[in-house]
Protein backbone atom coordinates (compact mmCIF):
# COMPACT_ATOMS: atom_id res chain seq x y z
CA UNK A 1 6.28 -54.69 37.25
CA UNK A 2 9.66 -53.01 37.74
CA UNK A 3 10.98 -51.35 34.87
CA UNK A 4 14.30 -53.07 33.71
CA UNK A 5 17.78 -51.10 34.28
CA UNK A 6 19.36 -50.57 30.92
CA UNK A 7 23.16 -50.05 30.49
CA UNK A 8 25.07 -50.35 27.14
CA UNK A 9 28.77 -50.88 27.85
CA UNK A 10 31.18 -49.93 24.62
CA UNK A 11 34.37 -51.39 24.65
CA UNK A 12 36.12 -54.21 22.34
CA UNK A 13 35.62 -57.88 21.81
CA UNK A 14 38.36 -60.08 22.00
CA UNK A 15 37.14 -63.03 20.92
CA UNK A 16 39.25 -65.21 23.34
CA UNK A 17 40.81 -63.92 26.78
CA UNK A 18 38.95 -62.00 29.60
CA UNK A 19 38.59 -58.84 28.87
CA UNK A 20 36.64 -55.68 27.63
CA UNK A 21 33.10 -57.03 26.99
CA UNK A 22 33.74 -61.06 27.49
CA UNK A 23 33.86 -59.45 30.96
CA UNK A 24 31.63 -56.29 31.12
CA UNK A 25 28.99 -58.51 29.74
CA UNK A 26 28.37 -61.19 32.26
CA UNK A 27 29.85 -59.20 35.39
CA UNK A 28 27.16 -55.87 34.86
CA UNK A 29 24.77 -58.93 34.42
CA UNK A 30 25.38 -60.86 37.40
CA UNK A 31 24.10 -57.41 39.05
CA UNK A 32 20.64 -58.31 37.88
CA UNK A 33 21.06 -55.37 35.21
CA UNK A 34 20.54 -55.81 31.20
CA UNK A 35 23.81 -55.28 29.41
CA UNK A 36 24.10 -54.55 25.89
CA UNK A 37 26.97 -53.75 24.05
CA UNK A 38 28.36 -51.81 21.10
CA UNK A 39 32.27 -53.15 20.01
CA UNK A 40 35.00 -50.89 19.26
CA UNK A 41 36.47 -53.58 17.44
CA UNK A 42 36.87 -57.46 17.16
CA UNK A 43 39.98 -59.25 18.60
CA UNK A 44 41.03 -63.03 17.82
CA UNK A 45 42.58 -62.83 21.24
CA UNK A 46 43.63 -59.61 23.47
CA UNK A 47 46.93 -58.27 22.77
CA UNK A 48 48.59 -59.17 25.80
CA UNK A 49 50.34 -62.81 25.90
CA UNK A 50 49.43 -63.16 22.03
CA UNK A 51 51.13 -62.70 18.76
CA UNK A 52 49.56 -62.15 15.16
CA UNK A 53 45.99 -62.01 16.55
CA UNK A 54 43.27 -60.17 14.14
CA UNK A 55 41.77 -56.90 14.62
CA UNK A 56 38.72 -55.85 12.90
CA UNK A 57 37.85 -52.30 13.65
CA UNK A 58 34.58 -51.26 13.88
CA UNK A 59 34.91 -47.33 13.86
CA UNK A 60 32.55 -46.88 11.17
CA UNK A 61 30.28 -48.87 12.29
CA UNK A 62 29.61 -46.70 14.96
CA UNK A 63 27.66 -44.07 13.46
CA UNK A 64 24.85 -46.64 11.65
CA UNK A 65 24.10 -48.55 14.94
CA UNK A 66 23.21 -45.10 16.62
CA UNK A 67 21.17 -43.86 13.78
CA UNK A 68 19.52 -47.40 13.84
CA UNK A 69 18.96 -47.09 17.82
CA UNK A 70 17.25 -43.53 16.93
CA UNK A 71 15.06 -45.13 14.83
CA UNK A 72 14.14 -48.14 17.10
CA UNK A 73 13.60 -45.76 20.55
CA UNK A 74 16.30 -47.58 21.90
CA UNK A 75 17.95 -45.67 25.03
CA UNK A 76 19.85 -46.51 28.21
CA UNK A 77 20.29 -45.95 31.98
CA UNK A 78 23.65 -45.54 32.20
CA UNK A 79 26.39 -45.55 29.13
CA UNK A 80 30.17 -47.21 30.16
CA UNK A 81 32.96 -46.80 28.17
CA UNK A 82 35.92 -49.31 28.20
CA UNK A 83 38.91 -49.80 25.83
CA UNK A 84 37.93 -47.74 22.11
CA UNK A 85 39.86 -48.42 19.59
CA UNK A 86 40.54 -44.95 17.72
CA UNK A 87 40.52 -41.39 18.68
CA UNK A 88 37.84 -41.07 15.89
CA UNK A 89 35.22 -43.04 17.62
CA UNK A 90 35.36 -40.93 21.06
CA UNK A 91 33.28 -38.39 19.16
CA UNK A 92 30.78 -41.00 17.93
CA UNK A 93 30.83 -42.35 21.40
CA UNK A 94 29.83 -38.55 22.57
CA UNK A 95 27.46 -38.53 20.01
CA UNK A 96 26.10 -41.75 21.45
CA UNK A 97 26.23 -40.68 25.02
CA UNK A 98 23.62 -37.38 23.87
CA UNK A 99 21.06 -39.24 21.57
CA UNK A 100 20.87 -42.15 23.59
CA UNK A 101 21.22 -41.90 27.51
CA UNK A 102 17.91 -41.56 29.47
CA UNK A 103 17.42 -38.11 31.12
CA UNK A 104 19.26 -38.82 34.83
CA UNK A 105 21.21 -41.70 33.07
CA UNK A 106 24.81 -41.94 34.31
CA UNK A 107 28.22 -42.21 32.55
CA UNK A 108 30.99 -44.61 33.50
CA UNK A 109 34.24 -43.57 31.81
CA UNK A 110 37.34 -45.91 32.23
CA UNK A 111 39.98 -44.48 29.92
CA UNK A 112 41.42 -48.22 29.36
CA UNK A 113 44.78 -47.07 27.68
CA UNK A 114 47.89 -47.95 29.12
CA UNK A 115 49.54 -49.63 32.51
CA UNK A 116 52.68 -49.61 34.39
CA UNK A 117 53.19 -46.14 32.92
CA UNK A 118 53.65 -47.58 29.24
CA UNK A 119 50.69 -46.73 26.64
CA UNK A 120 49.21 -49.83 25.06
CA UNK A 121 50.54 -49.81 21.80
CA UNK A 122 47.93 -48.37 19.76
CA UNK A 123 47.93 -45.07 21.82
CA UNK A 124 49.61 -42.11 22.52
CA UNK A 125 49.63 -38.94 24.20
CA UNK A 126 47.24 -36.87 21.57
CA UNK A 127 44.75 -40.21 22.16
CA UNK A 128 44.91 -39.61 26.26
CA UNK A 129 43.87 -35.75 25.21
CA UNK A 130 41.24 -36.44 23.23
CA UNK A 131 40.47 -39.61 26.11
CA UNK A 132 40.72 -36.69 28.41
CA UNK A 133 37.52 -35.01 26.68
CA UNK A 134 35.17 -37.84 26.79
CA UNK A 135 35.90 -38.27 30.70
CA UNK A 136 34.56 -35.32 31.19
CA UNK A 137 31.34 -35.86 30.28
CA UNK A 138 31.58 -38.97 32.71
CA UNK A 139 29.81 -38.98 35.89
CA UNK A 140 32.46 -41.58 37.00
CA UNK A 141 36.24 -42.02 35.62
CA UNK A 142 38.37 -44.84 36.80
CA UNK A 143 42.01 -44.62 35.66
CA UNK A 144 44.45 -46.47 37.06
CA UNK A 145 48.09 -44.07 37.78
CA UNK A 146 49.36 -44.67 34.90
CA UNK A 147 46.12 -43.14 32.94
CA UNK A 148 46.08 -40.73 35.69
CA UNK A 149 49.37 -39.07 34.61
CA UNK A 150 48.97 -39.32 31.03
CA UNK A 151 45.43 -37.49 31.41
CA UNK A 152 47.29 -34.86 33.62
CA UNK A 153 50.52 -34.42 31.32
CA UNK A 154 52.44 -35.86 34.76
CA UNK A 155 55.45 -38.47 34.87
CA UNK A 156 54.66 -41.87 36.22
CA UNK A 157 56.41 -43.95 39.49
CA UNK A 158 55.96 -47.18 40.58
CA UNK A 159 54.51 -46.19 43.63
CA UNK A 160 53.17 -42.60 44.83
CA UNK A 161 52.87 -41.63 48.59
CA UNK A 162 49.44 -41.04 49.61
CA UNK A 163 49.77 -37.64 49.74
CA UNK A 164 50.69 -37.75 45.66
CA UNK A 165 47.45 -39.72 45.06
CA UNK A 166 45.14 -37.69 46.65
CA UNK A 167 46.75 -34.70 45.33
CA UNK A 168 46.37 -36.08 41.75
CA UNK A 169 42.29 -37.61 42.50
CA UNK A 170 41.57 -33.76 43.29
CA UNK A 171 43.74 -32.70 39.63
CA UNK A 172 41.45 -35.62 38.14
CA UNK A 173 38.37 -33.68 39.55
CA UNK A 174 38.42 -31.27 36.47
CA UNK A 175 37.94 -35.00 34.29
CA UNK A 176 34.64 -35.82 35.50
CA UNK A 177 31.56 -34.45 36.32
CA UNK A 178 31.19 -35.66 39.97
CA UNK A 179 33.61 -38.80 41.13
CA UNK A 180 36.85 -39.80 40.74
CA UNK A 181 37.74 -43.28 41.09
CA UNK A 182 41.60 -43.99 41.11
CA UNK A 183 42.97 -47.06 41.21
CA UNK A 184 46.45 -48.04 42.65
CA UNK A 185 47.63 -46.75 45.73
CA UNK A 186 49.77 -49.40 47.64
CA UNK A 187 49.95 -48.55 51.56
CA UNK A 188 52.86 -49.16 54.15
CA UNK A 189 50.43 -52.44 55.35
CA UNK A 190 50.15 -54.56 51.65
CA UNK A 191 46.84 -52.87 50.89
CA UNK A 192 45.34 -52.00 47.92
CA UNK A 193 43.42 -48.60 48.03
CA UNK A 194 41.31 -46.37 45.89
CA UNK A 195 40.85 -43.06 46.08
CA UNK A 196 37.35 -42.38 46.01
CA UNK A 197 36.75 -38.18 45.45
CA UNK A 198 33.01 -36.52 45.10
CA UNK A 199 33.70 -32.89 43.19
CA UNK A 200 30.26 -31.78 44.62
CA UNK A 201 30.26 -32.66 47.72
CA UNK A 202 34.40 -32.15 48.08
CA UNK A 203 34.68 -34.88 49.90
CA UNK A 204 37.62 -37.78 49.24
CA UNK A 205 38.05 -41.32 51.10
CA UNK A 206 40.32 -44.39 50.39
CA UNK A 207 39.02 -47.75 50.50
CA UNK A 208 41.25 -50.73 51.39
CA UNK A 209 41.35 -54.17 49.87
CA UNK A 210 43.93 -56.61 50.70
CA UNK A 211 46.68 -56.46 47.92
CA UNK A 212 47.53 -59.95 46.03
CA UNK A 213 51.30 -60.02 44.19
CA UNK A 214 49.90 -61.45 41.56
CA UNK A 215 50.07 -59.47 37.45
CA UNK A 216 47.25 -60.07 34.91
CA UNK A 217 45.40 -58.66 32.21
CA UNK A 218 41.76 -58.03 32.14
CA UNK A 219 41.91 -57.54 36.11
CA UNK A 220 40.80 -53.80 35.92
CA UNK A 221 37.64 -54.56 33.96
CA UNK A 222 36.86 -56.92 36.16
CA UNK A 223 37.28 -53.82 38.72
CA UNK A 224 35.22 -51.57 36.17
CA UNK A 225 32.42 -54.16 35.70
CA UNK A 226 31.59 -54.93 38.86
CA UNK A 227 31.81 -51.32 40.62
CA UNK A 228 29.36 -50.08 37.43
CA UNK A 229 26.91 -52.97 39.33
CA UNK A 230 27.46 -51.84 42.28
CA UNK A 231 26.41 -48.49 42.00
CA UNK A 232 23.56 -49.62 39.56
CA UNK A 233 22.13 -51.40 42.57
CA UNK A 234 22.34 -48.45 44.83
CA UNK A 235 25.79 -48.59 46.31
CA UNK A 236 27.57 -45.44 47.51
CA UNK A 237 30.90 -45.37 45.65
CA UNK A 238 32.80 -46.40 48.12
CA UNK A 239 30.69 -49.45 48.88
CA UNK A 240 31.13 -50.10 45.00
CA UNK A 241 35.18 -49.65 45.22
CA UNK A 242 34.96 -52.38 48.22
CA UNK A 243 32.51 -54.44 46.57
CA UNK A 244 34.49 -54.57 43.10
CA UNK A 245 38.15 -54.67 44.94
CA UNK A 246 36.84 -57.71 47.27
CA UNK A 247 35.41 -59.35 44.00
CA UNK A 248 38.76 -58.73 41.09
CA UNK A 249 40.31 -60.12 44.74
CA UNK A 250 38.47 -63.14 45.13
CA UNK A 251 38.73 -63.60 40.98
CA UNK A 252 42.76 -63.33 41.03
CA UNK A 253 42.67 -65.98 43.97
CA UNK A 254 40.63 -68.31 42.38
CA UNK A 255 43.52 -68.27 39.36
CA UNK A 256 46.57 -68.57 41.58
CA UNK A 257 48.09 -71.94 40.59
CA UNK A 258 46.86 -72.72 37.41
CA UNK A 259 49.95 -71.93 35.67
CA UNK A 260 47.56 -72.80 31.83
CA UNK A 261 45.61 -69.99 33.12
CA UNK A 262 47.66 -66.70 31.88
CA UNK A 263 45.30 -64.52 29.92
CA UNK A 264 42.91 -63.20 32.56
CA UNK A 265 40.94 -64.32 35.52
CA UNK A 266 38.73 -66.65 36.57
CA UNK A 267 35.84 -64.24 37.41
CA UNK A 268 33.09 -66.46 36.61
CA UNK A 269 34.18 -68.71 39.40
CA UNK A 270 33.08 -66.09 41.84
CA UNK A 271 29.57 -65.28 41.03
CA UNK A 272 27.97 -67.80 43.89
CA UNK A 273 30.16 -65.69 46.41
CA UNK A 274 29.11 -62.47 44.52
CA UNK A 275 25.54 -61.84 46.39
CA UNK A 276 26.83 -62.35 50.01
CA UNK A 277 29.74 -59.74 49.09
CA UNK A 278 26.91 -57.10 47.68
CA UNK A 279 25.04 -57.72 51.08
CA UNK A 280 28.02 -57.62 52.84
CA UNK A 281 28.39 -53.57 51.95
């Protein structure tokens, strides 16, 4: 018998919207790969559309359900981090990353913090420092630009010439311990691209998707979730940015028109397509 692929993804719960782990969960799954998860906090609703939704933060939390998993023998194959909901619990979530990730296991960092160069409102620049820390002990970081420049102290444009993104993947290099995925860069042709950079090997590609004009939230976990499949199947990395830029692609088509339909999208609807696109790369 195989042996089962183990990842625990840590992010928050919003109880309604698609997000954090209401999307980590089922897209890592869909991979064939068991998923658990550890919340940063519970959400009535994500904070993006919504007014006077709940937060219940889980902070302290943190350090019991390690010490528990210690107990049990409980480790993982990979660890991947998503939106945390205090600067406190990135040192439990280091603490997690050295008790409990298999020898060879990989980290997936994406330092879920802000967009269109605008913190979310619960962060600031001291949390993108300390944010800064726990990529580095990431094997992979995915920040979109505007995470990009707060990580790097740098301001933030609408749109950067190529030569500006790969010039700030290679700055991102001293973030990770190997790749650098960086999501954003808009080319003279409507295409999506990211920059896909290997420290070790020093080399650095862009991979194209089609770019939709279309704005919602949850769309780069979607990206997250399914490249942290991808890879966990035994994609390169740029295979995995195709795979998981053809898939958030398909997933913000299959919402276009539904005007009731503003608080994410409609991944779920693209799981029968999902195995032709992995055998497609």
């Amino acid at each position: 018998m195989n042996k089962t692929t183990k990842i625990l993804t840590i992010q928050d719960i919003s109880c309604y919207g698609q997000c954090s782990i209401t999307v980590a969960l089922p897209v890592v799954s869909a991979f064939g790969i068991e998923t658990a998860i550890l919340p940063s906090a519970v959400l009535s609703t994500h904070t993006s559309g919504f007014t006077d939704f709940t937060v219940r933060d889980l902070t302290e939390d943190l350090p019991d359900i390690r010490k528990h998993w210690e107990s049990e023998g409980i480790s993982f194959d990979a660890i991947y981090t998503g939106f945390i909901a205090s600067a406190e619990q990135l040192d439990y979530i280091k603490d997690i990353i050295d008790s409990r990730l298999n020898p060879n296991g990989l980290v997936f960092v994406d330092p879920a913090m802000a967009d269109n160069g605008e913190f979310y409102s619960v962060f600031d620049q001291e949390f993108a420092d300390k944010m800064g820390e726990l990529c580095k002990e990431g094997d992979y970081i995915l920040p979109n630009t505007s995470e990009a420049c707060f990580l790097l102290h740098k301001p933030w444009k609408a749109k950067f010439t190529k030569e500006e993104m790969l010039e700030m993947a290679n700055e991102l290099a001293d973030f990770t311990k190997r790749y650098v995925i960086l999501k954003g860069y808009e080319n003279e042709n409507n295409e999506m691209g990211m920059i896909v950079l290997d420290k070790k090997e020093s080399t650095c590609e862009i991979v194209y998707n089609d770019k939709i004009d279309y704005i919602s939230h949850g769309t780069g976990d979607v990206f997250s979730s399914s490249f942290v499949g991808s890879i966990m199947i035994g994609k390169t990395p740029a295979q995995a940015a195709k795979i998981a830029g053809e898939f958030t692609k398909k997933a913000i088509e299959k919402t276009i028109g539904d005007e009731t339909h503003t608080y994410g999208v409609k991944f779920e609807q693209v799981f029968p397509e999902l195995y032709d696109l992995i055998n497609s790369y």
